[in-house]
PDB file of N, CA and C in Angstrom:
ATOM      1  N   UNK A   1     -30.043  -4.164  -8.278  1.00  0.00           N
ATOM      2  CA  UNK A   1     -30.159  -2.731  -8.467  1.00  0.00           C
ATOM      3  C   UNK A   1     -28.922  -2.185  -9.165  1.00  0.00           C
ATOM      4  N   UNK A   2     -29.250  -1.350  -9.900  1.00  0.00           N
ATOM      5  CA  UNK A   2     -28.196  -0.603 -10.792  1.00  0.00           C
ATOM      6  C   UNK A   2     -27.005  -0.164 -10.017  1.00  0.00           C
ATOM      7  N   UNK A   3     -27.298   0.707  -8.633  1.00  0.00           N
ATOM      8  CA  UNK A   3     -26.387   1.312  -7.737  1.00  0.00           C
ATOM      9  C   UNK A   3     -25.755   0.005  -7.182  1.00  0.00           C
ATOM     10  N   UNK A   4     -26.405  -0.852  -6.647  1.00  0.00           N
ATOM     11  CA  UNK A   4     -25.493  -2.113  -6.051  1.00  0.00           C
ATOM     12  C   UNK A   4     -24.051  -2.558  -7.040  1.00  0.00           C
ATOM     13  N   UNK A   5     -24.418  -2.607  -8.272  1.00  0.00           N
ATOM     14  CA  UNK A   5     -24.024  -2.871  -9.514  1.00  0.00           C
ATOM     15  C   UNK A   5     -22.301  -2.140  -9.235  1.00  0.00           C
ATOM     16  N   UNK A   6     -22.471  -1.050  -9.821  1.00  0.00           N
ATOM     17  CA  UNK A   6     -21.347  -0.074  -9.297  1.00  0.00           C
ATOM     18  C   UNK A   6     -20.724   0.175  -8.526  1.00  0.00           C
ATOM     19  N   UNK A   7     -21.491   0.499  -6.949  1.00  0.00           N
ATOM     20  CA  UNK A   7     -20.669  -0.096  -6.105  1.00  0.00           C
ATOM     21  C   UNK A   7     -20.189  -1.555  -6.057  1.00  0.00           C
ATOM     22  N   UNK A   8     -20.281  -2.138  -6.245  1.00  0.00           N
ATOM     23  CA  UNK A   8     -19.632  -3.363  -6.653  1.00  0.00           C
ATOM     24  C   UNK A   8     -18.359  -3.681  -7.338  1.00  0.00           C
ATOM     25  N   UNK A   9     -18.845  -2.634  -8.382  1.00  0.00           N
ATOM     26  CA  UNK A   9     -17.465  -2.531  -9.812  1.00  0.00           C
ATOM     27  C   UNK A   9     -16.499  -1.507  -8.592  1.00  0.00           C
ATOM     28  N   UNK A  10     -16.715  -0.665  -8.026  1.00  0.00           N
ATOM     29  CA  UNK A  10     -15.818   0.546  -7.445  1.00  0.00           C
ATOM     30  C   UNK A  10     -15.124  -0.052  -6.869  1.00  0.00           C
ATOM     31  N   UNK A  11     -16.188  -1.137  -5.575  1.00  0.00           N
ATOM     32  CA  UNK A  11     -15.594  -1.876  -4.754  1.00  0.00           C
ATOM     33  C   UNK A  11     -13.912  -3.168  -5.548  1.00  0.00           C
ATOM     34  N   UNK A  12     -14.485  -4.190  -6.149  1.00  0.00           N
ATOM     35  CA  UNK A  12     -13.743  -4.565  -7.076  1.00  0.00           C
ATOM     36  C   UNK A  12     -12.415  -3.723  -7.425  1.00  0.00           C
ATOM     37  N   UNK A  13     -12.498  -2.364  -8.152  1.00  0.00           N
ATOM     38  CA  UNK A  13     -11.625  -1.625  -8.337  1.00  0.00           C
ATOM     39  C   UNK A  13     -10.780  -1.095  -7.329  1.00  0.00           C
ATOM     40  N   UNK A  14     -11.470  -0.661  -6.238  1.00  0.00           N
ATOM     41  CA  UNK A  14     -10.338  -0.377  -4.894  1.00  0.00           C
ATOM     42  C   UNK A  14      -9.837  -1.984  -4.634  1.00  0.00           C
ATOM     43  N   UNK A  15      -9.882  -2.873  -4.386  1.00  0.00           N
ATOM     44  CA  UNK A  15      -9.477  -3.792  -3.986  1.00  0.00           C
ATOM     45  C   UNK A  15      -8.155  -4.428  -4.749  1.00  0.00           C
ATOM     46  N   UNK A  16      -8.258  -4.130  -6.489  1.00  0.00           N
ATOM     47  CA  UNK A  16      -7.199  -4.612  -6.855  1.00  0.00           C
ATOM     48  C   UNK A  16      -6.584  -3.253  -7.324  1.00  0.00           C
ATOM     49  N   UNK A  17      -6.936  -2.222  -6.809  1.00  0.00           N
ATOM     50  CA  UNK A  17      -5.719  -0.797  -6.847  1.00  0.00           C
ATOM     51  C   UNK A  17      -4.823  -1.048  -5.548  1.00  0.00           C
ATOM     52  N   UNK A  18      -5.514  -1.873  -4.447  1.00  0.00           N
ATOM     53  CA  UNK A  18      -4.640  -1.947  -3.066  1.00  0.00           C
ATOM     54  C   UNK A  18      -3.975  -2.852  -3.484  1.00  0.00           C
ATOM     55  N   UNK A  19      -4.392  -3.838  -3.716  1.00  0.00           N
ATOM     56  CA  UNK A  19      -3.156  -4.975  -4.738  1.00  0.00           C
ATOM     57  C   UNK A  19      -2.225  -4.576  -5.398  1.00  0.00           C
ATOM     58  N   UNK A  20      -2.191  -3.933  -5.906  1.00  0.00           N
ATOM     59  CA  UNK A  20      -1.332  -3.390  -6.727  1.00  0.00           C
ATOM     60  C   UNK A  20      -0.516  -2.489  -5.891  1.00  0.00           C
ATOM     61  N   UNK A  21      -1.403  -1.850  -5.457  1.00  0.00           N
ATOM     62  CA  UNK A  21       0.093  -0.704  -4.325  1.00  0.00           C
ATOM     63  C   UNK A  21       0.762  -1.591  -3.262  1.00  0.00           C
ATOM     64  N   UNK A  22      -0.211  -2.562  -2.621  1.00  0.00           N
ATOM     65  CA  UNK A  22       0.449  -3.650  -1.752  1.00  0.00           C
ATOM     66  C   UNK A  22       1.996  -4.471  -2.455  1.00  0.00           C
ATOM     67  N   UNK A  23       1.451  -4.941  -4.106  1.00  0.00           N
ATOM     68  CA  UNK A  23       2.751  -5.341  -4.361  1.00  0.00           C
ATOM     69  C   UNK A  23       3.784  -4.259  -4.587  1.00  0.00           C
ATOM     70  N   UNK A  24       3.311  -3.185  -5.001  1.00  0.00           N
ATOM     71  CA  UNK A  24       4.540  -2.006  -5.340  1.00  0.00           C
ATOM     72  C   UNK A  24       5.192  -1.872  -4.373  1.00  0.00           C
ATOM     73  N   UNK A  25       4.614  -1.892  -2.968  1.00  0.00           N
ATOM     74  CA  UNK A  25       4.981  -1.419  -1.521  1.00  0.00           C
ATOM     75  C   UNK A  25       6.291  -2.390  -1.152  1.00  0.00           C
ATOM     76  N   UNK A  26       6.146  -3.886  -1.737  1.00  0.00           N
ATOM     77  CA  UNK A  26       6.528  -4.995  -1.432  1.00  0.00           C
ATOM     78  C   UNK A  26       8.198  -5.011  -2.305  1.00  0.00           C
ATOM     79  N   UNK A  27       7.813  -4.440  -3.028  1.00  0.00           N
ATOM     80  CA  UNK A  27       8.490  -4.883  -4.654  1.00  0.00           C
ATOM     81  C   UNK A  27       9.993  -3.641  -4.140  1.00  0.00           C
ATOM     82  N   UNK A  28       9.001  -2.405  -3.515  1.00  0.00           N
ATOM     83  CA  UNK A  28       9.927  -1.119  -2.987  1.00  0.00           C
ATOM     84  C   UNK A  28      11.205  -2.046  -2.277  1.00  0.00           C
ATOM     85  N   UNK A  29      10.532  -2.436  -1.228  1.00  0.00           N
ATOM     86  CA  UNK A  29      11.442  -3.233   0.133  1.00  0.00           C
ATOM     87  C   UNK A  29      11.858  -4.419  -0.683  1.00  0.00           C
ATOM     88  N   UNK A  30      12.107  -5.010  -0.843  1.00  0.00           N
ATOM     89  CA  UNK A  30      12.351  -6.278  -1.693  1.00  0.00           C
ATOM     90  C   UNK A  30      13.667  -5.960  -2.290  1.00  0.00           C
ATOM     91  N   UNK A  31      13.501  -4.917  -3.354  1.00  0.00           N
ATOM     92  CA  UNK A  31      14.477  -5.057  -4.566  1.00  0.00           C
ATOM     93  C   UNK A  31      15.413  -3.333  -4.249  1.00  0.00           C
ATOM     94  N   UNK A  32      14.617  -2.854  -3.771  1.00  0.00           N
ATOM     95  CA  UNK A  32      15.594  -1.499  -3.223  1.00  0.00           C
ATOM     96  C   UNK A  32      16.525  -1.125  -2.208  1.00  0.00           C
ATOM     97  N   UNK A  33      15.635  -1.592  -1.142  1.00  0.00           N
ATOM     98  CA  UNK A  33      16.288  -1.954   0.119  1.00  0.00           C
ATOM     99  C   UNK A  33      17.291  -2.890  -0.180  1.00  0.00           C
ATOM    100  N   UNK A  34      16.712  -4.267  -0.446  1.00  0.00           N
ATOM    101  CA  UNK A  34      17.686  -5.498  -0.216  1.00  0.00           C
ATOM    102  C   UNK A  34      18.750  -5.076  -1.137  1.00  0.00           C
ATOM    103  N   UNK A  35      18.500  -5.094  -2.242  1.00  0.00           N
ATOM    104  CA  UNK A  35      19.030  -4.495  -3.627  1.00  0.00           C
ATOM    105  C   UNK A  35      20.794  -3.444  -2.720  1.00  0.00           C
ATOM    106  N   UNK A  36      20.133  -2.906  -2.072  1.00  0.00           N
ATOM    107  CA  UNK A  36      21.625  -1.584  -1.432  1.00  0.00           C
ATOM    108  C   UNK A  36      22.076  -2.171  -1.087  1.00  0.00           C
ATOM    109  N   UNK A  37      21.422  -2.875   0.226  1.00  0.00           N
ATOM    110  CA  UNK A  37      22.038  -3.663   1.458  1.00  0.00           C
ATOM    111  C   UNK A  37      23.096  -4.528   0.484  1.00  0.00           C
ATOM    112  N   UNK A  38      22.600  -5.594  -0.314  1.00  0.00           N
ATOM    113  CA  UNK A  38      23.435  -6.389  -0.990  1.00  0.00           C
ATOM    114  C   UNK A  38      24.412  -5.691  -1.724  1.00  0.00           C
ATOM    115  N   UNK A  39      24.355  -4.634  -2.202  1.00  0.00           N
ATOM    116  CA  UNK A  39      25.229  -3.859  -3.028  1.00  0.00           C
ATOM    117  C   UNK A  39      26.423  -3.239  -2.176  1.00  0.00           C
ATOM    118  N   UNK A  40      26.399  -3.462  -0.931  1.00  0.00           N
ATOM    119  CA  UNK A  40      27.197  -2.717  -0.086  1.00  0.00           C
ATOM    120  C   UNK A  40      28.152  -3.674   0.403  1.00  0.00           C
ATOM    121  N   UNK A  41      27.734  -5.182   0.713  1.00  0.00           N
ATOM    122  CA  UNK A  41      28.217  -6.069   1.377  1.00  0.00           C
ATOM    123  C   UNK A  41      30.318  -6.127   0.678  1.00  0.00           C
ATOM    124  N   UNK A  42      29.856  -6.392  -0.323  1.00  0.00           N
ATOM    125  CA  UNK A  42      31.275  -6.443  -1.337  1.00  0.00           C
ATOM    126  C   UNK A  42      32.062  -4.984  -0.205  1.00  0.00           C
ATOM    127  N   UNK A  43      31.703  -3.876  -0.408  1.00  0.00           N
ATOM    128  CA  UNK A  43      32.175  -2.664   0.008  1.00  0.00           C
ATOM    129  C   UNK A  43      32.580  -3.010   1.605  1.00  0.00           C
ATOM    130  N   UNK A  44      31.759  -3.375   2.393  1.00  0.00           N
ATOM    131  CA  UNK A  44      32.170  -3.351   3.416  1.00  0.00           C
ATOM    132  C   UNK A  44      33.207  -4.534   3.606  1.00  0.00           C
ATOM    133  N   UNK A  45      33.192  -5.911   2.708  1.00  0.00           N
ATOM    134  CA  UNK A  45      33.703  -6.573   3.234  1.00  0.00           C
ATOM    135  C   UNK A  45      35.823  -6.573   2.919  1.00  0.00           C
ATOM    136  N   UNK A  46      35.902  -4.739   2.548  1.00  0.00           N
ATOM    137  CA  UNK A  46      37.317  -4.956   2.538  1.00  0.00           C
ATOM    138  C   UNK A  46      37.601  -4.074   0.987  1.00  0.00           C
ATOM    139  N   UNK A  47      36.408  -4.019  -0.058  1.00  0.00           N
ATOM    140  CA  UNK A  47      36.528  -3.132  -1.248  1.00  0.00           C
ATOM    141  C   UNK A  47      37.091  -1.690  -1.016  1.00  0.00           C
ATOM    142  N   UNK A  48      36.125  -1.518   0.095  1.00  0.00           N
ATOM    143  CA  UNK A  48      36.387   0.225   0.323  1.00  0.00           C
ATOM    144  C   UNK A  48      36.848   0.700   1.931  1.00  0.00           C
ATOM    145  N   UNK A  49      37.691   0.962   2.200  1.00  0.00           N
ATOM    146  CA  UNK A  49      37.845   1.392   3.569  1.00  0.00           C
ATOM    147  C   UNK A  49      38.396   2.325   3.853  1.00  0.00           C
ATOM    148  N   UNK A  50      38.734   2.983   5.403  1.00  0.00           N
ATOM    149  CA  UNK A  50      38.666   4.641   5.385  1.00  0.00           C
ATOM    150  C   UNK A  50      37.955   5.235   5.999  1.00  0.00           C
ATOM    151  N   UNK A  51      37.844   6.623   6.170  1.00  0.00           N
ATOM    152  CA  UNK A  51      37.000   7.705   6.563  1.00  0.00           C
ATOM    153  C   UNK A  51      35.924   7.518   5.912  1.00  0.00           C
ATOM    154  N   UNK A  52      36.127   7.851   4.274  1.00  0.00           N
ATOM    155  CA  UNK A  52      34.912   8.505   3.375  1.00  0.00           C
ATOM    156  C   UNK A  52      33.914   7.065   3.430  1.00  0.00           C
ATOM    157  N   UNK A  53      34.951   5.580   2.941  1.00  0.00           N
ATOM    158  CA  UNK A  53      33.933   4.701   3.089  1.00  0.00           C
ATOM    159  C   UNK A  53      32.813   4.510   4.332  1.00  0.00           C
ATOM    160  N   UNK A  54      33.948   4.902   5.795  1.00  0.00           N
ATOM    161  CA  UNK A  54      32.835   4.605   6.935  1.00  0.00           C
ATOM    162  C   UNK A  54      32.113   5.488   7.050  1.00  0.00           C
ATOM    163  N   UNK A  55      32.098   6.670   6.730  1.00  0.00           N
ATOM    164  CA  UNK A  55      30.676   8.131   6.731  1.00  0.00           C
ATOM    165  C   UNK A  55      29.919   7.833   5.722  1.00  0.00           C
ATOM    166  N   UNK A  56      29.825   7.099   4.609  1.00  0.00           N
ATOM    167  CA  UNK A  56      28.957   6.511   3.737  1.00  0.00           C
ATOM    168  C   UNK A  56      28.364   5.503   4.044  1.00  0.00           C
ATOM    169  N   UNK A  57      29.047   4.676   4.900  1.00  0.00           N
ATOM    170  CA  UNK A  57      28.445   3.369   5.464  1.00  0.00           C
ATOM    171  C   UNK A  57      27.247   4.027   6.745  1.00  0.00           C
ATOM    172  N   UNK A  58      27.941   4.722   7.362  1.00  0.00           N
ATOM    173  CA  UNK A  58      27.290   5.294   8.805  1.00  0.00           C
ATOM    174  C   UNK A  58      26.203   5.972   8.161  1.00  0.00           C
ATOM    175  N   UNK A  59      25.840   7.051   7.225  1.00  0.00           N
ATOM    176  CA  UNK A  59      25.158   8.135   6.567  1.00  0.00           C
ATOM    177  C   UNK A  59      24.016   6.928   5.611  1.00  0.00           C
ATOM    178  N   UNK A  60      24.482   5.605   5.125  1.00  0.00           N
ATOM    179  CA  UNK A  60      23.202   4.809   4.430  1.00  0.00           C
ATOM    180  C   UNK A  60      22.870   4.031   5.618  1.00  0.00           C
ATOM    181  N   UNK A  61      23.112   3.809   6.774  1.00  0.00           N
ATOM    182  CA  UNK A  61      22.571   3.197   7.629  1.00  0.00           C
ATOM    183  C   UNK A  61      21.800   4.231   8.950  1.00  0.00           C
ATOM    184  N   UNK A  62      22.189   5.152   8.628  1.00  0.00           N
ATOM    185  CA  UNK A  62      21.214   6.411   9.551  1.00  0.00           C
ATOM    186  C   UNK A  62      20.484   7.269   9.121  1.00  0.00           C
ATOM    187  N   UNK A  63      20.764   7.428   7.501  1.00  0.00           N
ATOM    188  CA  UNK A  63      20.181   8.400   7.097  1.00  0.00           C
ATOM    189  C   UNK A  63      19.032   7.437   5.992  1.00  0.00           C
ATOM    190  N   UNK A  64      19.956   6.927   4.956  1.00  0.00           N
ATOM    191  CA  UNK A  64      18.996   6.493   3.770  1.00  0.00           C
ATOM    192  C   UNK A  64      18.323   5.442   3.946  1.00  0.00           C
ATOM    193  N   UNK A  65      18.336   3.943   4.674  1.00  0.00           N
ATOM    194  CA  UNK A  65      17.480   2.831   5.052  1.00  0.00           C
ATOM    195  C   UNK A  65      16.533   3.174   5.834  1.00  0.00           C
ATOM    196  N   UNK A  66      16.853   4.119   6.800  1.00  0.00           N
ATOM    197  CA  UNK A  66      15.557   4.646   7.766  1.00  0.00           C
ATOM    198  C   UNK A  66      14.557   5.393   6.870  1.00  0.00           C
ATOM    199  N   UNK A  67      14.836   6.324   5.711  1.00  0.00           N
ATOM    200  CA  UNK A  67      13.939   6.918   4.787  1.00  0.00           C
ATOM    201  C   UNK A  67      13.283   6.030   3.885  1.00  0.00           C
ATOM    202  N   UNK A  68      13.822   5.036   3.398  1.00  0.00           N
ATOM    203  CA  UNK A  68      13.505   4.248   2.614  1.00  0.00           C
ATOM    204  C   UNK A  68      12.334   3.755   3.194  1.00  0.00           C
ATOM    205  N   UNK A  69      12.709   3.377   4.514  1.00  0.00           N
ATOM    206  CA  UNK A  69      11.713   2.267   5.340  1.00  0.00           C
ATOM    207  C   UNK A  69      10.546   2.911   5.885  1.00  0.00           C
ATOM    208  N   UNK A  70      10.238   4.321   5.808  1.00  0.00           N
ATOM    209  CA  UNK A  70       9.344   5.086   5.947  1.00  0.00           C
ATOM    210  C   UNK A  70       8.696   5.491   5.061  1.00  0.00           C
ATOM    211  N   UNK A  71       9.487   5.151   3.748  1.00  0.00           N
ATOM    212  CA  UNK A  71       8.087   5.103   2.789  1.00  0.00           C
ATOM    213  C   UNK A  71       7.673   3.777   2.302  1.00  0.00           C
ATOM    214  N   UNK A  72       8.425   2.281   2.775  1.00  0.00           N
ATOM    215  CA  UNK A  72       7.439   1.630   3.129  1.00  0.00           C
ATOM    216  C   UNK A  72       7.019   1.350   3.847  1.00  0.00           C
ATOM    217  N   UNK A  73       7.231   1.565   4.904  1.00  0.00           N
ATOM    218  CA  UNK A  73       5.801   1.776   6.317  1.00  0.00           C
ATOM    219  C   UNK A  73       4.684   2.719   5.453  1.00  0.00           C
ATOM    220  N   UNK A  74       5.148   3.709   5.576  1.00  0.00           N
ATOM    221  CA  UNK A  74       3.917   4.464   4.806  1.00  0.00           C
ATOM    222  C   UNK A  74       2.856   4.218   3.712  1.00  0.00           C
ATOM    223  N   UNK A  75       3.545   3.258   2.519  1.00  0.00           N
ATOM    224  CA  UNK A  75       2.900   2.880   1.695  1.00  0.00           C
ATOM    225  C   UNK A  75       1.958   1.657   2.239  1.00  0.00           C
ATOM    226  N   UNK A  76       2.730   0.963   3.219  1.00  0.00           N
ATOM    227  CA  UNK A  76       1.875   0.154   4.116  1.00  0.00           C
ATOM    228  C   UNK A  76       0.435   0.411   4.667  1.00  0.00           C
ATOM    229  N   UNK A  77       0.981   1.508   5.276  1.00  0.00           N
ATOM    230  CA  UNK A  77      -0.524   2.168   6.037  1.00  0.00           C
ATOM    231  C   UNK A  77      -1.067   2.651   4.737  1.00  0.00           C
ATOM    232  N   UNK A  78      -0.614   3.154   3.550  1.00  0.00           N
ATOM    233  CA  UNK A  78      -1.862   4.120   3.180  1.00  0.00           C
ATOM    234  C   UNK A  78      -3.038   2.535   2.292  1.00  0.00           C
ATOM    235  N   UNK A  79      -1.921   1.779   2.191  1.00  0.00           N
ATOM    236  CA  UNK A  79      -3.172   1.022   1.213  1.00  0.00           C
ATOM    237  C   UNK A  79      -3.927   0.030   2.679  1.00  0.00           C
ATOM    238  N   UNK A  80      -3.356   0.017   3.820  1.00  0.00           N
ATOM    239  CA  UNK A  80      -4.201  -0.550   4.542  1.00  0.00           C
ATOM    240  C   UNK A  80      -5.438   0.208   5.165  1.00  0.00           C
ATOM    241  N   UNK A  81      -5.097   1.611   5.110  1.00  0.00           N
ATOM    242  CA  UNK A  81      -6.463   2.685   4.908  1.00  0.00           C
ATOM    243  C   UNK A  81      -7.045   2.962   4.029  1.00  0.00           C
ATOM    244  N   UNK A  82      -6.825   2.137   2.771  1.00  0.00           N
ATOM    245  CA  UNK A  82      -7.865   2.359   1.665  1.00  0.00           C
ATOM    246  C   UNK A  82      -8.687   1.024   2.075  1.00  0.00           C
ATOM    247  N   UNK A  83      -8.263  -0.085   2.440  1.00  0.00           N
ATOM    248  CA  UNK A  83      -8.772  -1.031   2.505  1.00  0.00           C
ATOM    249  C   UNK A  83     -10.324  -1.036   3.618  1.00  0.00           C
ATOM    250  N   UNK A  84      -9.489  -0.213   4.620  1.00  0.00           N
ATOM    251  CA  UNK A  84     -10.146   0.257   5.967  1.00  0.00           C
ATOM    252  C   UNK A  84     -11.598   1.241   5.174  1.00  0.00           C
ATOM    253  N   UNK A  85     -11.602   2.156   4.665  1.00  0.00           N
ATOM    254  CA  UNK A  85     -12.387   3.318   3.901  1.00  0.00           C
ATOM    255  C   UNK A  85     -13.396   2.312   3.044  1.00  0.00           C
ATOM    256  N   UNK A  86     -12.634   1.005   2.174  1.00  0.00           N
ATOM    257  CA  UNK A  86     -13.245   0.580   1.244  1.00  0.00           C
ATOM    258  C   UNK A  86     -13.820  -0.477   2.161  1.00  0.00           C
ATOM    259  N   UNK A  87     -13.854  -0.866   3.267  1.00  0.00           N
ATOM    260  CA  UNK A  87     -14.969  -2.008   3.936  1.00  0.00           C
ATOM    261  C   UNK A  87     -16.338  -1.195   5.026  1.00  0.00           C
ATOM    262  N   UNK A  88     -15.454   0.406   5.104  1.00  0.00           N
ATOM    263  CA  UNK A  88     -16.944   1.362   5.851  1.00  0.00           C
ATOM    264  C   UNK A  88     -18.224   1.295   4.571  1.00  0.00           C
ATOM    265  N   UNK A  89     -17.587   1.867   3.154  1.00  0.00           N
ATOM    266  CA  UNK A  89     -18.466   1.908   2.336  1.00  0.00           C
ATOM    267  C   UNK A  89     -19.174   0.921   1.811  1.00  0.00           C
ATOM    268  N   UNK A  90     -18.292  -0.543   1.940  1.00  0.00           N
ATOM    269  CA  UNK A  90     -19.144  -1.596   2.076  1.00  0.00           C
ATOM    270  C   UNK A  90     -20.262  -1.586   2.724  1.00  0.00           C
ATOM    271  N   UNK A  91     -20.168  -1.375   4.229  1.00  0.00           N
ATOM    272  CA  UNK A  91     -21.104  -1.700   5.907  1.00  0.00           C
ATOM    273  C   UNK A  91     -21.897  -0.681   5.123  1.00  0.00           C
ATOM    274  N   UNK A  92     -21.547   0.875   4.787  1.00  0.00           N
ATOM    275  CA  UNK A  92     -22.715   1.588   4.475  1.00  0.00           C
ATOM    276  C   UNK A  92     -23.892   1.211   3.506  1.00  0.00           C
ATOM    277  N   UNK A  93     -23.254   1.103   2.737  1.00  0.00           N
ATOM    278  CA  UNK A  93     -23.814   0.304   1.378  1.00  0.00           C
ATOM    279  C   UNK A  93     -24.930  -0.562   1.568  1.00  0.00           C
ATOM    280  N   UNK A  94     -24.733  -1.627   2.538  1.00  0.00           N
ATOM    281  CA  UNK A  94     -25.604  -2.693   2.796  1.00  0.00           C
ATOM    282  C   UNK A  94     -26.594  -2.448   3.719  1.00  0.00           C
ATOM    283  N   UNK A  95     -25.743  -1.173   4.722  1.00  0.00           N
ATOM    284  CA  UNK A  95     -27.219  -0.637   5.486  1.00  0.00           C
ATOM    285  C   UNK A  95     -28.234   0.016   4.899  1.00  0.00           C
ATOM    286  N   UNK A  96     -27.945   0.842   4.164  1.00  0.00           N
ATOM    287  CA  UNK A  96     -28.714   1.422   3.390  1.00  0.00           C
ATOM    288  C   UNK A  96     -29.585   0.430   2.418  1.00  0.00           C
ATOM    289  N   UNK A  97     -28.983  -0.109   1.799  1.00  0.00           N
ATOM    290  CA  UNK A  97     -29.667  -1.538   1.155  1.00  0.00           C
ATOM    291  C   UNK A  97     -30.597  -1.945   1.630  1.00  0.00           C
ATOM    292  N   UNK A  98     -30.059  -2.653   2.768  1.00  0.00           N
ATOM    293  CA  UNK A  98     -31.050  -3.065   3.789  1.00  0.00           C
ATOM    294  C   UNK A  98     -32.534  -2.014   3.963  1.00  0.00           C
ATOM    295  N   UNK A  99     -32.020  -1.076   4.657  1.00  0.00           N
ATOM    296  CA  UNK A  99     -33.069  -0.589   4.451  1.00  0.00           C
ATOM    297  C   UNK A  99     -34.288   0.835   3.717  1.00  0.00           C
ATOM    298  N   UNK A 100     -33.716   0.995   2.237  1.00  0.00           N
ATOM    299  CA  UNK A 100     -34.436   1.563   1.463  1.00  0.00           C
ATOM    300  C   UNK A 100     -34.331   0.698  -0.208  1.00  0.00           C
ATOM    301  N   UNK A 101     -33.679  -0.913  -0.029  1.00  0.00           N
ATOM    302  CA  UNK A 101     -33.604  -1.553  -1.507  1.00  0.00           C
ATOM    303  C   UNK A 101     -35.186  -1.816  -1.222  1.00  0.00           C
ATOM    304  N   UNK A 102     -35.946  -2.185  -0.148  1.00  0.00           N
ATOM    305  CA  UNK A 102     -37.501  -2.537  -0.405  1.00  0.00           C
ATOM    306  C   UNK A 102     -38.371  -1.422  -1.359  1.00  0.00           C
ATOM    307  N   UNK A 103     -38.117  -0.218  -0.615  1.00  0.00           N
ATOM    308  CA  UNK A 103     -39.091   0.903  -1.424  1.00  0.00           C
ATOM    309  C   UNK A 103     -38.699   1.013  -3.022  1.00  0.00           C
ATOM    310  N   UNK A 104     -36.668   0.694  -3.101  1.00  0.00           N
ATOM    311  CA  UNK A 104     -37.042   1.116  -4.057  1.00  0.00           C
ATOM    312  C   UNK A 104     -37.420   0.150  -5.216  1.00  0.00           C
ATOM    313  N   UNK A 105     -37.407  -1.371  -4.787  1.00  0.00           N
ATOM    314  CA  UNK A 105     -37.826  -2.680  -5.622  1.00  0.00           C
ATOM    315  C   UNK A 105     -39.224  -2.024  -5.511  1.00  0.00           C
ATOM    316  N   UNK A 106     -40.357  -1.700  -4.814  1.00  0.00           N
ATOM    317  CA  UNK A 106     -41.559  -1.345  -4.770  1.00  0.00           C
ATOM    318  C   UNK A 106     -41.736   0.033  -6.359  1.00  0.00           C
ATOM    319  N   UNK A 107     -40.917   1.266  -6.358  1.00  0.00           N
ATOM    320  CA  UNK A 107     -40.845   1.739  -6.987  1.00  0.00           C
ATOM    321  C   UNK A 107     -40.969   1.230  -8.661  1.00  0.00           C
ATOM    322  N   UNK A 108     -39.945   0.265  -8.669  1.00  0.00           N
ATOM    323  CA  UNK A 108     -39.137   0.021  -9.718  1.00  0.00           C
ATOM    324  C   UNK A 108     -38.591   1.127 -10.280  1.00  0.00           C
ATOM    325  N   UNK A 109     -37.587   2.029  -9.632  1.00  0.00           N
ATOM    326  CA  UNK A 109     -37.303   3.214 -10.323  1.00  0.00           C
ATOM    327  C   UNK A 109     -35.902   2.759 -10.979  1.00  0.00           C
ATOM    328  N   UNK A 110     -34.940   1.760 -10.371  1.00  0.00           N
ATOM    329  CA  UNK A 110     -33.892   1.357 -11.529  1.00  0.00           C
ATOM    330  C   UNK A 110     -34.281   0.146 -11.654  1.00  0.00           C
TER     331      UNK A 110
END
């Protein structure tokens, strides 16, 4: 059926849009996060020290890694709720299939 068809292609299409945000999500934490963390190590280990260095150290470890890490948690959940959305419309899909693809193979209207 024509409609199976499409949903199909949609389906397909959400699946590798979550791919894609899954690796972005990944790629965030990976190279941003680690990326600071590593960028800091030199600093802490004796580059920079002091007041201003330790309220910068204290302020990216209370303030900016916890934000960071909440938008990848977040990006986490949102593509694992597309995934969630894109397997209801699956179940729907096939119920319905199930039961009105007879009438409309009887039809032949697509």
């Amino acid at each position: 059926m024509f409609i199976d068809m499409i949903l199909s292609f949609v389906a397909d299409q959400v699946d590798s849009l979550t791919g894609q945000a899954t690796q972005q999500v990944d790629r965030l934490s990976d190279e941003v996060l680690g990326g600071l963390r590593q960028s800091m190590n030199p600093l802490r280990s004796g580059a920079w020290t002091g007041q201003g260095a330790e309220r910068f150290y204290s302020e990216m470890e209370q303030m900016v890694f916890p934000m960071i890490l909440s938008i990848v948690t977040g990006g986490g959940d949102f593509t694992g709720m597309i995934g969630q959305a894109a397997g209801i419309i699956n179940q729907a899909d096939e119920a319905i299939s199930g039961m009105f693809g007879g009438i409309v193979d009887m039809f032949d209207i697509f």
